[in-house]
N, C-alpha and C. Protein backbone atom coordinates (compact mmCIF):
# COMPACT_ATOMS: atom_id res chain seq x y z
N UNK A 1 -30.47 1.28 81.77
CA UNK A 1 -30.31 2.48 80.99
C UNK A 1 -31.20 3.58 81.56
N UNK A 2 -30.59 4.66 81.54
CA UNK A 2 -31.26 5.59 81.89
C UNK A 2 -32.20 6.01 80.73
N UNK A 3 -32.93 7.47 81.31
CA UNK A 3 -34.22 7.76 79.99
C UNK A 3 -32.82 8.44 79.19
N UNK A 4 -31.93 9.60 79.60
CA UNK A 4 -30.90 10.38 78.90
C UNK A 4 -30.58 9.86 77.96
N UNK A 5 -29.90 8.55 78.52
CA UNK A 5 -29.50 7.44 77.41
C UNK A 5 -30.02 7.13 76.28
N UNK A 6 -31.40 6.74 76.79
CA UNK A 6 -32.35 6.21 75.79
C UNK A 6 -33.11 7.35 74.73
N UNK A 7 -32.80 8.65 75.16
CA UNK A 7 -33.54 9.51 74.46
C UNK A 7 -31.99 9.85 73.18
N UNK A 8 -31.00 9.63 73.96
CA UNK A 8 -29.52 10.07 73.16
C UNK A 8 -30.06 9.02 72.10
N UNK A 9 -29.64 7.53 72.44
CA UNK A 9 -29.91 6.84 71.12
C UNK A 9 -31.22 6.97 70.45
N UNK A 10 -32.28 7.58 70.34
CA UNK A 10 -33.20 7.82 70.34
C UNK A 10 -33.01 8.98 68.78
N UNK A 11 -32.40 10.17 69.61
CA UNK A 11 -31.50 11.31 68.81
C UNK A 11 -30.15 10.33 67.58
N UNK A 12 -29.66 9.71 67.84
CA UNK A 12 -28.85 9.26 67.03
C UNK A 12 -29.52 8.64 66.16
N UNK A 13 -30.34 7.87 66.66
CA UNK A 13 -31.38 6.85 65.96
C UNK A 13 -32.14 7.85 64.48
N UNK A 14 -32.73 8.81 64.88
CA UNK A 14 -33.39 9.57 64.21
C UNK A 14 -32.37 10.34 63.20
N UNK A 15 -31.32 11.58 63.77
CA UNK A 15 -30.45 11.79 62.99
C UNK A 15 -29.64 10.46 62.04
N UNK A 16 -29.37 9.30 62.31
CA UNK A 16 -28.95 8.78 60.96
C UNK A 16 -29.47 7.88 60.29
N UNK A 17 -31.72 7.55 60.39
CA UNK A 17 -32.07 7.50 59.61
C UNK A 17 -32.80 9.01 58.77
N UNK A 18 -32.35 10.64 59.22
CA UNK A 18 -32.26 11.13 58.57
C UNK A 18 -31.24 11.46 57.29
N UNK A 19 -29.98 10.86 57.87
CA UNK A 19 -29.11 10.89 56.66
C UNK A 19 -29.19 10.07 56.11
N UNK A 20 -29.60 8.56 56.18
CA UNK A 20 -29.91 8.23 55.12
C UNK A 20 -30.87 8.17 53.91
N UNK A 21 -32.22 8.21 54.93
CA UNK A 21 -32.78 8.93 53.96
C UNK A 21 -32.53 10.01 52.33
N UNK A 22 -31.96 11.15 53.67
CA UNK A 22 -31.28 11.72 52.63
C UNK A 22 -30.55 11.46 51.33
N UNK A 23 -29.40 10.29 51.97
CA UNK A 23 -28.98 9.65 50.38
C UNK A 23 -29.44 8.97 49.94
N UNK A 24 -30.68 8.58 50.11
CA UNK A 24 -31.71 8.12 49.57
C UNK A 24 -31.89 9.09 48.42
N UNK A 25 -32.69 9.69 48.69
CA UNK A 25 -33.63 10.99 47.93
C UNK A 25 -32.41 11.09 46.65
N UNK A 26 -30.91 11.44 46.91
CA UNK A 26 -29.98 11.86 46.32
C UNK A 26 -29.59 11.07 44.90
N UNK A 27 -29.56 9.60 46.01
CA UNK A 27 -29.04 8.65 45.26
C UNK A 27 -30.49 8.08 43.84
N UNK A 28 -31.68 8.87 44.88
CA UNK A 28 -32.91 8.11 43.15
C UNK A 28 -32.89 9.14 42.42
N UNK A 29 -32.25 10.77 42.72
CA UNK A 29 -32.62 11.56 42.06
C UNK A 29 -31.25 11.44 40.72
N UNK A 30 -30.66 11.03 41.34
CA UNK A 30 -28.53 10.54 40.18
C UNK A 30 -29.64 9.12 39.59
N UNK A 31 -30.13 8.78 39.90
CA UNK A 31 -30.55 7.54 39.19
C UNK A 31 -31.52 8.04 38.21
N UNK A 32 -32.44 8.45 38.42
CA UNK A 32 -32.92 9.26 37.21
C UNK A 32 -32.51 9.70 36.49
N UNK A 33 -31.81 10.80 36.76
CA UNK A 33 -30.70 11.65 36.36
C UNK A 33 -29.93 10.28 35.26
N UNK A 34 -29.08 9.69 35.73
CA UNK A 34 -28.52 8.53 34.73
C UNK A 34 -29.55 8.00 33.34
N UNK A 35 -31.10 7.23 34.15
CA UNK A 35 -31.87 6.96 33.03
C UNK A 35 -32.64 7.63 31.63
N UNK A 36 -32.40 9.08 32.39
CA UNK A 36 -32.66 10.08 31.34
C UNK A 36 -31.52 10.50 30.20
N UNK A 37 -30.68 10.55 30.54
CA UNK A 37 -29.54 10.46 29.44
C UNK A 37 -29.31 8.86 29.01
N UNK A 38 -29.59 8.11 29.59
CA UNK A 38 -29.33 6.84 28.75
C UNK A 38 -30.33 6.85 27.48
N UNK A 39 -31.63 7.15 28.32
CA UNK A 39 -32.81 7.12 26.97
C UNK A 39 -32.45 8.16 25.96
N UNK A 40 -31.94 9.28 26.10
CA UNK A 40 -31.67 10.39 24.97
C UNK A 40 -30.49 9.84 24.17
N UNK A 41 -29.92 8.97 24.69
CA UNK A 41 -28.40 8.36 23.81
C UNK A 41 -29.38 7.30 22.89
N UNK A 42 -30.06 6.11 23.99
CA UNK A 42 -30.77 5.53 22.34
C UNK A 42 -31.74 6.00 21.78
N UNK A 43 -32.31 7.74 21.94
CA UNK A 43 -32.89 7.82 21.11
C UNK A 43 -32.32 8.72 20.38
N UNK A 44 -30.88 9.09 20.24
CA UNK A 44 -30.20 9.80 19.06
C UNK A 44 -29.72 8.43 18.27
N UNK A 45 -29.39 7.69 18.84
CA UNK A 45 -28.62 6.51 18.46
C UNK A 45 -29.88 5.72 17.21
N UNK A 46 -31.03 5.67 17.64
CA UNK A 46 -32.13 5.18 16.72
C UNK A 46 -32.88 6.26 15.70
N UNK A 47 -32.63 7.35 15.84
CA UNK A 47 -32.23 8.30 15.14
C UNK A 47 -31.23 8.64 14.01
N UNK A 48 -29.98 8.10 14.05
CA UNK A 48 -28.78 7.58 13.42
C UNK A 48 -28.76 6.69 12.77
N UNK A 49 -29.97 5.68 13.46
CA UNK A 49 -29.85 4.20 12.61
C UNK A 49 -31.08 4.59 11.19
N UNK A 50 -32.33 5.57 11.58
CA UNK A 50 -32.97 5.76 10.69
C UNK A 50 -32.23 6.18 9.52
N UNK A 51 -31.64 7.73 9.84
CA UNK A 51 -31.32 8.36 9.24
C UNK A 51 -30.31 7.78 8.23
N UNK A 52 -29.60 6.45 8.59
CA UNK A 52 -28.78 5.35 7.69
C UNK A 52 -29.26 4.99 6.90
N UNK A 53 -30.48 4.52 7.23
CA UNK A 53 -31.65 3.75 6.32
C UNK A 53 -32.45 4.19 5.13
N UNK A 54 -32.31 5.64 5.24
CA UNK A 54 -32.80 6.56 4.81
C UNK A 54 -31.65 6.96 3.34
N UNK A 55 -30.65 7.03 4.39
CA UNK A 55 -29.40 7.27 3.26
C UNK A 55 -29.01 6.07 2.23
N UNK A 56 -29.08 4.97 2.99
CA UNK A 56 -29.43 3.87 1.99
C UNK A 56 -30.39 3.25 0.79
N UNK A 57 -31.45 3.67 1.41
CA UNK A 57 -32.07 3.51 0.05
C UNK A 57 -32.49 4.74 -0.80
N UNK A 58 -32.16 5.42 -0.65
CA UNK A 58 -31.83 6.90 -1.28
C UNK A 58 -30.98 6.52 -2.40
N UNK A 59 -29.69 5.35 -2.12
CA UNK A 59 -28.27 5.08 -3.00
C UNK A 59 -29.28 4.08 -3.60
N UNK A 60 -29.89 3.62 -2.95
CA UNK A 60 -30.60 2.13 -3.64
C UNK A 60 -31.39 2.77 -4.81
N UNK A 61 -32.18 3.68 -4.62
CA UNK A 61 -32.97 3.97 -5.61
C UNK A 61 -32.37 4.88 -6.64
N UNK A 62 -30.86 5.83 -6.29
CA UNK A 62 -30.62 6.08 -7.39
C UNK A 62 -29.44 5.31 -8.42
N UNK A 63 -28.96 4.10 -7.98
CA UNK A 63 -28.56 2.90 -8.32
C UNK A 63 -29.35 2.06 -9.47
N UNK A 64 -31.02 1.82 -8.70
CA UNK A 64 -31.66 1.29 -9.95
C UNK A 64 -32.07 2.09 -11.28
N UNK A 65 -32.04 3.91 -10.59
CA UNK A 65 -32.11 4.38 -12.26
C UNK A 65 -31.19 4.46 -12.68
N UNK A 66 -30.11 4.79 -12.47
CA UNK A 66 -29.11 4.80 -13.05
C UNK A 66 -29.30 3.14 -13.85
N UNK A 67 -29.41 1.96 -13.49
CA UNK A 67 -29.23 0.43 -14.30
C UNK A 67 -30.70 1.22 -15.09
N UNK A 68 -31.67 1.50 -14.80
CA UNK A 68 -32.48 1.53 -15.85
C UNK A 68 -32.48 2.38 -17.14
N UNK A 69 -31.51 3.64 -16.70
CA UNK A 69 -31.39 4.46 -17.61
C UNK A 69 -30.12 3.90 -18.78
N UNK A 70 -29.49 3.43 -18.12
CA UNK A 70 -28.40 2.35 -19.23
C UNK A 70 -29.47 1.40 -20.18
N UNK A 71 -29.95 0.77 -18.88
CA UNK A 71 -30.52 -0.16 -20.10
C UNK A 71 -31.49 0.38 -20.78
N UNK A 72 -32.37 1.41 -20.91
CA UNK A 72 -32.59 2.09 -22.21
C UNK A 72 -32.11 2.85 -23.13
N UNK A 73 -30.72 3.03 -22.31
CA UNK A 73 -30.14 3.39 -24.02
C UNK A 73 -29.80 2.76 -24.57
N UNK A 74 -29.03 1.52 -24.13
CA UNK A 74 -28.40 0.46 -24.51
C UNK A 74 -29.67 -0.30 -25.81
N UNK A 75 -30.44 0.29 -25.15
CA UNK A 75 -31.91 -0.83 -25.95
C UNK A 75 -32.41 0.41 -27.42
N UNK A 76 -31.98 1.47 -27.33
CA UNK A 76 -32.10 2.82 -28.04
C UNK A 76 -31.35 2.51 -28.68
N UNK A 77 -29.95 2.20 -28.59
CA UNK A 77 -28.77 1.89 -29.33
C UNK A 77 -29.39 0.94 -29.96
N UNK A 78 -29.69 -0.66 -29.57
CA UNK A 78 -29.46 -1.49 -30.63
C UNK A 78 -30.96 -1.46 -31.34
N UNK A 79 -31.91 -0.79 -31.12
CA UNK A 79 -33.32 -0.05 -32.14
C UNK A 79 -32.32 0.14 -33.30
N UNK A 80 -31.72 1.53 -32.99
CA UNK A 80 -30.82 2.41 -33.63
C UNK A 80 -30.41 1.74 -34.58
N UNK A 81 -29.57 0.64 -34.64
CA UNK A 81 -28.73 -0.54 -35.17
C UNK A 81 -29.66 -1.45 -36.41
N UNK A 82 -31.07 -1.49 -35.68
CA UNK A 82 -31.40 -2.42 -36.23
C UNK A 82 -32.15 -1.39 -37.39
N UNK A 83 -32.71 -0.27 -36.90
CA UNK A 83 -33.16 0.55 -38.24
C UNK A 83 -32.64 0.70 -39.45
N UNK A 84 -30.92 0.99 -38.54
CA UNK A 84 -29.98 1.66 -39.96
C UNK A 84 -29.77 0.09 -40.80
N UNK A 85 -29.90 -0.89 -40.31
CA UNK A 85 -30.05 -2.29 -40.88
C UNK A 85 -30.81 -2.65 -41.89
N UNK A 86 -31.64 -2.01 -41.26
CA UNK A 86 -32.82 -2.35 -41.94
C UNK A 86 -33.33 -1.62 -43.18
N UNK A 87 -32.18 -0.26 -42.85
CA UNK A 87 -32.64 1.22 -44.34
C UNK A 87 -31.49 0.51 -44.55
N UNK A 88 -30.23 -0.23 -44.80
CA UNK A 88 -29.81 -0.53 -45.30
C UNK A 88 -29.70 -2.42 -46.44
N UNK A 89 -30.63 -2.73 -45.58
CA UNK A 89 -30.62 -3.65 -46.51
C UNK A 89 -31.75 -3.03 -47.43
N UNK A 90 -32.94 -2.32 -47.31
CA UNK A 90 -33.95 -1.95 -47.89
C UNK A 90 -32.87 -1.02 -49.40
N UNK A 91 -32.40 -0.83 -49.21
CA UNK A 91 -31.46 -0.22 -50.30
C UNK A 91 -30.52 -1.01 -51.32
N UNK A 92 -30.18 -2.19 -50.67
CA UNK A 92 -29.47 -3.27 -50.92
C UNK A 92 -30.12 -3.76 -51.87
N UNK A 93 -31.63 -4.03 -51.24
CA UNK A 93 -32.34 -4.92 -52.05
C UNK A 93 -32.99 -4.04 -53.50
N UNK A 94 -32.82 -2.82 -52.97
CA UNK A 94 -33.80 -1.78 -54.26
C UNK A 94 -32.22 -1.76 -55.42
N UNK A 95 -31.12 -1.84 -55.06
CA UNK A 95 -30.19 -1.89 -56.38
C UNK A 95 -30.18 -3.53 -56.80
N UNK A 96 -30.49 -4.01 -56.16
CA UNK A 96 -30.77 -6.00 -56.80
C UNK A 96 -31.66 -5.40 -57.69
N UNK A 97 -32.45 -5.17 -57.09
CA UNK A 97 -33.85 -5.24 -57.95
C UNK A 97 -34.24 -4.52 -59.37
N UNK A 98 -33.23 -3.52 -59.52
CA UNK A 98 -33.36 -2.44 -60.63
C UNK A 98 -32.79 -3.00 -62.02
């Protein structure tokens, strides 16, 4: 081989580990590029899942007042019941008694 030769592959040599290089650089910068939108998807996505969680026991808690507010009237009601019961036998017993 001549030096011409050897300096040509030499030149080739260099030009196409400059291109690859190049798609090197390209190909980590699309790769980044990819991992950064993956992370912003699960972190809307875990964002979504809070915000579920959030909405859920929101229903949860106004679920148990709602059962608690029944069951004090329900318990108001039968007070209620047992008073007028109770002014009524108290009356019952005051015409026995007369």
């Amino acid at each position: 081989m001549t030096i011409k030769i050897k300096i040509e592959n030499m030149e080739n040599l260099e030009f196409s580990l400059g291109v690859l290089s190049t798609a090197g650089v390209f190909l980590l910068g699309y790769a980044s590029i990819g991992v950064f939108k993956v992370k912003t998807k699960v972190k809307d996505v875990n964002q979504s899942v809070d915000n579920i969680y959030r909405a859920i026991d929101e229903i949860a808690e106004d679920f148990n007042k709602k059962i608690r507010d029944v069951e004090l009237n329900y318990q108001n009601q039968i007070d209620e019941i047992y008073r007028q019961m109770d002014s009524r036998f108290d009356k019952f017993e005051n015409r026995i008694n007369k």
